[in-house]
N, C-alpha and C. Protein backbone atom coordinates (compact mmCIF):
# COMPACT_ATOMS: atom_id res chain seq x y z
N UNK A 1 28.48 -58.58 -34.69
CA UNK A 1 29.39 -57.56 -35.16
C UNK A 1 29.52 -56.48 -34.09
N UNK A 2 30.40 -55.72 -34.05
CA UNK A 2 30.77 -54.97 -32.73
C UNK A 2 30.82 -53.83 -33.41
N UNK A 3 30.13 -52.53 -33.20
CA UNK A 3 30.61 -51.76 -33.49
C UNK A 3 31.23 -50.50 -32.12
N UNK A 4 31.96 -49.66 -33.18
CA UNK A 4 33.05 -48.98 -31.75
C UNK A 4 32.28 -47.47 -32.27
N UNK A 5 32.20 -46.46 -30.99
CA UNK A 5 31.53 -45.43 -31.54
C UNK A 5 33.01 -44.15 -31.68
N UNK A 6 33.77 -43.83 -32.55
CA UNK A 6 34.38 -42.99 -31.86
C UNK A 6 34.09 -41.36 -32.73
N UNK A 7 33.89 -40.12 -32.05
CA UNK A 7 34.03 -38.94 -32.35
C UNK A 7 35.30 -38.34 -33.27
N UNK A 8 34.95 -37.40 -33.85
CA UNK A 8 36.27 -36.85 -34.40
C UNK A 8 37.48 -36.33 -33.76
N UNK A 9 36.76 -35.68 -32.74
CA UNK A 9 38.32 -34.96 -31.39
C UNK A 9 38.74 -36.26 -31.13
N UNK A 10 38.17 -37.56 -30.52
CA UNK A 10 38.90 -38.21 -30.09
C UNK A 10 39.99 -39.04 -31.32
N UNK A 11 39.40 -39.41 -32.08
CA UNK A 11 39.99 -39.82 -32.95
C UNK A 11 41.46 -39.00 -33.78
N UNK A 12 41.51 -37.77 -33.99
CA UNK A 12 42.16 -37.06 -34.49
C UNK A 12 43.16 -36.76 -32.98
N UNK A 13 42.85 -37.30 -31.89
CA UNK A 13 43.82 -36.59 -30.83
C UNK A 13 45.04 -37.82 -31.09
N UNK A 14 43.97 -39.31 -31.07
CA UNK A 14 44.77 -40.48 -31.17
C UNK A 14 45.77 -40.29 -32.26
N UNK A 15 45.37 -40.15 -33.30
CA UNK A 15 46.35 -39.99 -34.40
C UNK A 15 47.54 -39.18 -34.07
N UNK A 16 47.17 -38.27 -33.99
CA UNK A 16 48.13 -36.95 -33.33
C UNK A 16 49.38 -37.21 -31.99
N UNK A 17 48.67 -38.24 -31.89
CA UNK A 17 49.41 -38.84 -30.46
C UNK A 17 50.43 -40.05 -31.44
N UNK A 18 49.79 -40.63 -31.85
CA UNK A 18 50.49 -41.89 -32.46
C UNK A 18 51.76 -41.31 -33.62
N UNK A 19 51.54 -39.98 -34.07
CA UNK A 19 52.59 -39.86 -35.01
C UNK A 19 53.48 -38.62 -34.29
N UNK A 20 53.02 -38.20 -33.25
CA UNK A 20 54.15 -37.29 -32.26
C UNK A 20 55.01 -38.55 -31.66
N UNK A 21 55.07 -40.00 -31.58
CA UNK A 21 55.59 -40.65 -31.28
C UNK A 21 56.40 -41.41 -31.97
N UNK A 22 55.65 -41.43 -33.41
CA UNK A 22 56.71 -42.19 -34.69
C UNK A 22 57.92 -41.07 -34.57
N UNK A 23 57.30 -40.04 -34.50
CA UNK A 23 58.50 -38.68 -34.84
C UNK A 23 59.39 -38.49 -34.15
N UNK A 24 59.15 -38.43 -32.58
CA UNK A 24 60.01 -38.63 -31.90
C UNK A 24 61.02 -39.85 -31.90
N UNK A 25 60.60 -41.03 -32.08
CA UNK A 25 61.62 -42.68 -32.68
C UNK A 25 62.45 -41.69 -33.37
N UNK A 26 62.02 -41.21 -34.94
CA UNK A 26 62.75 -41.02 -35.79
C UNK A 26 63.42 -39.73 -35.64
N UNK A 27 63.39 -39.00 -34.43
CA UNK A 27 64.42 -38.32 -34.31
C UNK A 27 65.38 -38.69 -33.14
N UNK A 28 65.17 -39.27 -32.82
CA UNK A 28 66.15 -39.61 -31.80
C UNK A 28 66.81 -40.77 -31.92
N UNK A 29 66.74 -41.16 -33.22
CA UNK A 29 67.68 -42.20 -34.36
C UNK A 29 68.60 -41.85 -34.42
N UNK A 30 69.10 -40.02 -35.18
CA UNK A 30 70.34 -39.79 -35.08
C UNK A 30 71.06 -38.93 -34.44
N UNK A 31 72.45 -38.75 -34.56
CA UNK A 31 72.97 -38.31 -33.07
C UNK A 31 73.49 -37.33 -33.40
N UNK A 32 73.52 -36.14 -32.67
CA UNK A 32 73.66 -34.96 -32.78
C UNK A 32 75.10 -34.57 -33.27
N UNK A 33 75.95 -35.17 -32.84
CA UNK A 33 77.48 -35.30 -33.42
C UNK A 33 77.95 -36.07 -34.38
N UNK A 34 77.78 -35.32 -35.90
CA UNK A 34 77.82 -35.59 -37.19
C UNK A 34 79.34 -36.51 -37.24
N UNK A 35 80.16 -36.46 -36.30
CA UNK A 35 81.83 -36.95 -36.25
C UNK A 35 81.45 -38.42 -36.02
N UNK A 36 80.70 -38.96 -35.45
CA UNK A 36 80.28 -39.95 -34.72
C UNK A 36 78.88 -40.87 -35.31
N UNK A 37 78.84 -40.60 -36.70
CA UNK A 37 77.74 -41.77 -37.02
C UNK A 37 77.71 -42.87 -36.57
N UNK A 38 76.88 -43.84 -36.85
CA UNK A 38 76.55 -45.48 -37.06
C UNK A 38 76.32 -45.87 -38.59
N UNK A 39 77.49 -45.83 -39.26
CA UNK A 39 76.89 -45.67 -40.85
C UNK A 39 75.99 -47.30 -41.31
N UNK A 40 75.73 -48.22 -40.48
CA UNK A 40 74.41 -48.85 -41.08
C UNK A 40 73.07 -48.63 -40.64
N UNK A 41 72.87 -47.25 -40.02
CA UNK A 41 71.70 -46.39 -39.55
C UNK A 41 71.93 -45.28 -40.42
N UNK A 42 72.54 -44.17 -40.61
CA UNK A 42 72.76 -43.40 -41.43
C UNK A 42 73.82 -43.06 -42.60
N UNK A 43 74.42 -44.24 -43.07
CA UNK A 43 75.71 -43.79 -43.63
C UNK A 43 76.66 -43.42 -43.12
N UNK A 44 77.81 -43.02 -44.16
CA UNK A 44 79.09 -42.07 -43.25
C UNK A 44 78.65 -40.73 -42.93
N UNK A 45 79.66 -41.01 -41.59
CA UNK A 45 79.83 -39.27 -41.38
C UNK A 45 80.76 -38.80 -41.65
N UNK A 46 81.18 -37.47 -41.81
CA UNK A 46 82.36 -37.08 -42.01
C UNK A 46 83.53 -37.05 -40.99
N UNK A 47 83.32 -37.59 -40.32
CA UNK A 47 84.30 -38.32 -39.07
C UNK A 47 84.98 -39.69 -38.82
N UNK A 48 84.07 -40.34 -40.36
CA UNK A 48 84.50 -41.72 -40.91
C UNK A 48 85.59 -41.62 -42.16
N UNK A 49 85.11 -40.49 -43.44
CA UNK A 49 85.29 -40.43 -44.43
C UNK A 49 86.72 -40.02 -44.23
N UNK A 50 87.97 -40.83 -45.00
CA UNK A 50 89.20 -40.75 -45.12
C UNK A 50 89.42 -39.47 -46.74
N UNK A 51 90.12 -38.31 -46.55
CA UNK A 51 90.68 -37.47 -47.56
C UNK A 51 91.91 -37.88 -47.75
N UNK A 52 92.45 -36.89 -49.00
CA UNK A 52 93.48 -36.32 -48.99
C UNK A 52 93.55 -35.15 -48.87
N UNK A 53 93.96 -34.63 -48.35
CA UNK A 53 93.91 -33.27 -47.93
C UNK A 53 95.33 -32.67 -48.31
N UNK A 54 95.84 -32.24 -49.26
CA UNK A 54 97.59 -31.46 -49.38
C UNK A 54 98.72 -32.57 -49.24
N UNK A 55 98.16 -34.08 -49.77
CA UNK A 55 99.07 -34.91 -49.94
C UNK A 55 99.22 -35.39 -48.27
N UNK A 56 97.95 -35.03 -47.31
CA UNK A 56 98.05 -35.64 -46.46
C UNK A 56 96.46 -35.88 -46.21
N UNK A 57 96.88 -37.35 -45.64
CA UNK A 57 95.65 -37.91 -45.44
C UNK A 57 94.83 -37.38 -44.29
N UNK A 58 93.26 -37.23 -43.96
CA UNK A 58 93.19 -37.09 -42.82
C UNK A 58 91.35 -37.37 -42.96
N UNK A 59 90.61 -37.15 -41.65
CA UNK A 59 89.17 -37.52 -41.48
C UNK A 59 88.75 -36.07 -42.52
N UNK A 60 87.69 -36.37 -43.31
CA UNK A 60 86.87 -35.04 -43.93
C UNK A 60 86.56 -34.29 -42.88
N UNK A 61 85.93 -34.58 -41.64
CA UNK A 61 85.60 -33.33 -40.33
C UNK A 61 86.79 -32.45 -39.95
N UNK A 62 88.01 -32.97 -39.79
CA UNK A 62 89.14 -32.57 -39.63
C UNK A 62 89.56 -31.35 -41.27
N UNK A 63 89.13 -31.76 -41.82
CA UNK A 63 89.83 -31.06 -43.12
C UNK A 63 88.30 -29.74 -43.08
N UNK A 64 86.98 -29.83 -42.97
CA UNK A 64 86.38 -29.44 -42.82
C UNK A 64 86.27 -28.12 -41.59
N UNK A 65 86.80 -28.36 -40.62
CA UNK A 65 86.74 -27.58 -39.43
C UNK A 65 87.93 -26.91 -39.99
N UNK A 66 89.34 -27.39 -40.48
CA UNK A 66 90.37 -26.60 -40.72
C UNK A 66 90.25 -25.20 -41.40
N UNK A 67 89.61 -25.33 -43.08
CA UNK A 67 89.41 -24.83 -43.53
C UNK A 67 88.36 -23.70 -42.91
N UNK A 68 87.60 -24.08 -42.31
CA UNK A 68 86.34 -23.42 -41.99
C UNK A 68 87.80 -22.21 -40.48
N UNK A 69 88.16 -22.76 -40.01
CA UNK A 69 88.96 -22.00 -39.33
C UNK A 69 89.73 -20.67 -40.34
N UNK A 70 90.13 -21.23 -41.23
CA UNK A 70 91.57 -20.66 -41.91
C UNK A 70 90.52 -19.54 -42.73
N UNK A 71 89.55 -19.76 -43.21
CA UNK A 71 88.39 -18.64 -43.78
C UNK A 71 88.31 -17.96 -42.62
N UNK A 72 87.94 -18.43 -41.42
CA UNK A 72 87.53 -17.02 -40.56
C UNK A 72 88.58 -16.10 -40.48
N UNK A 73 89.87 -16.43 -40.26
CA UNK A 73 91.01 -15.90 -40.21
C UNK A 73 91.41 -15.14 -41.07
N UNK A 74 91.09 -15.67 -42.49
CA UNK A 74 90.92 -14.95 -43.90
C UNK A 74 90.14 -13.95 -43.60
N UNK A 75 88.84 -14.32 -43.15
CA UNK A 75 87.98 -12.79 -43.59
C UNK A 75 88.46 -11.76 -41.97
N UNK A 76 88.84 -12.03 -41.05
CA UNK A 76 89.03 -10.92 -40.18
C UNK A 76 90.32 -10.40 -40.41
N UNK A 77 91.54 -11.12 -41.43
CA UNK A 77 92.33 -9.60 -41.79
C UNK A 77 91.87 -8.92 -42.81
N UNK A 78 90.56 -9.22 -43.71
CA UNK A 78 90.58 -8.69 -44.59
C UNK A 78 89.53 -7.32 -44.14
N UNK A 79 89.01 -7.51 -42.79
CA UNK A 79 88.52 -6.17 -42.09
C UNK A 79 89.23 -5.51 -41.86
C-alpha cells in the first residue's frame, strides 16, 4: 500500500489552483458581446431574438439600445 504524505498548505494551495482554473474555463465560455451569442453554449442573445417593435420587425438589441437612447434624450430635456 503506498501511502502519500501531504500537509495542509500544500494541499489547500492545490485545490485553490485547480478551481482558479475550472473558473477561469467557465469564464471565458462566454463572450463579452451579448449581440453575438452561441445559443447552444448559452442560449439566445438579444442579437438573435426577432421583435416586433411598432409593427416593425427588428433584433431585441436593436429595439433595446433604441429605446435606451430615446430615454436619455427624454430625461435631458426634462433638465
Amino acid at each position: 500500500m503506498v501511502k502519500i504524505n501531504i500537509n495542509n498548505k500544500v494541499l489547500f494551495a492545490v485545490l485553490l489552483i485547480v478551481f482558479m482554473l475550472i473558473a477561469l474555463c467557465c469564464v471565458y465560455a462566454w463572450e463579452n458581446d451579448m449581440s453575438a451569442g452561441t445559443p447552444s453554449v448559452i442560449g439566445h442573445s438579444a442579437g438573435e431574438i426577432m421583435v416586433n417593435a411598432g409593427g416593425v420587425i427588428q433584433k431585441l438589441q436593436e429595439v433595446l439600445v433604441e429605446s435606451s437612447r430615446n430615454f436619455k434624450k427624454q430625461l435631458m430635456m426634462a433638465i
